[in-house]
Protein backbone atom coordinates (compact mmCIF):
# COMPACT_ATOMS: atom_id res chain seq x y z
CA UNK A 1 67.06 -25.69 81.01
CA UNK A 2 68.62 -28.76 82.80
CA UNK A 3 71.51 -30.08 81.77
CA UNK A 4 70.29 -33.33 80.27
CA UNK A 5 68.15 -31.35 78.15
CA UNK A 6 71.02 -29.23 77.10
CA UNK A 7 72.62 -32.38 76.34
CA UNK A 8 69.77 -33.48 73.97
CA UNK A 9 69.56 -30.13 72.73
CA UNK A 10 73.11 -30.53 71.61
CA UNK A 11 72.85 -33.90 70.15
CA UNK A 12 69.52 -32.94 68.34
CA UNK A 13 71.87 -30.00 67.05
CA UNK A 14 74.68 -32.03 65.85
CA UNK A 15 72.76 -34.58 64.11
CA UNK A 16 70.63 -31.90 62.45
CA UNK A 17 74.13 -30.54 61.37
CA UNK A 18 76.27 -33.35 60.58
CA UNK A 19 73.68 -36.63 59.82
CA UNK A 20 73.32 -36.56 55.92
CA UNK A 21 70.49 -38.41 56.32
CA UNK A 22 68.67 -36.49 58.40
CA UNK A 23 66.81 -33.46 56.40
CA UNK A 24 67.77 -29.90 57.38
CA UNK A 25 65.12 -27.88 59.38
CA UNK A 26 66.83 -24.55 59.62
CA UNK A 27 63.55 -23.54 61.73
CA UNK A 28 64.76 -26.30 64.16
CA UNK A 29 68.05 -25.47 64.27
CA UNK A 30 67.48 -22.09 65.10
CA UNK A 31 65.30 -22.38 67.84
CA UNK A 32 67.84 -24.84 69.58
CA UNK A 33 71.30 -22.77 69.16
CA UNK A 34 68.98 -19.85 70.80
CA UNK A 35 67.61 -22.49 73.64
CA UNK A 36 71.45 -23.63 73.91
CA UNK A 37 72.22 -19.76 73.99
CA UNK A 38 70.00 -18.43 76.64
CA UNK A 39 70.43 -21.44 78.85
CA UNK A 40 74.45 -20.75 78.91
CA UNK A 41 73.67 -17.52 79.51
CA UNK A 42 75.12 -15.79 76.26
CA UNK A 43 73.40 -13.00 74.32
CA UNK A 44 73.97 -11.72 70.73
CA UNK A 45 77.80 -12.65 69.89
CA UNK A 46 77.87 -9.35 68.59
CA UNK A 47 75.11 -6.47 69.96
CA UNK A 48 73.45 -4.13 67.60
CA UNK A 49 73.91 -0.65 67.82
CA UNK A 50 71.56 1.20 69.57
CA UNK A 51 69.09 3.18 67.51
CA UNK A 52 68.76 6.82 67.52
């Protein structure tokens, strides 16, 4: 992911967040923080255990 379209990514995010005129799509909103969150290179915040 290139910067600018992090950037967009982020803005999409934000208004999707903050805009209360703009209807939630939690789908949406998923799919970008994990777009945002692979392309900064981050995983899960918090990793699972591992199973058994």
């Amino acid at each position: 992911m290139t910067e600018t379209e992090m950037e967009r990514a982020e803005a999409e995010l934000d208004r999707l967040l903050n805009d209360p005129d703009v209807r939630m799509d939690p789908e949406r909103v998923w799919m970008l923080a994990g777009s945002l969150s692979r392309a900064a290179g981050g995983g899960l915040a918090c990793p699972l255990p591992a199973a058994d």
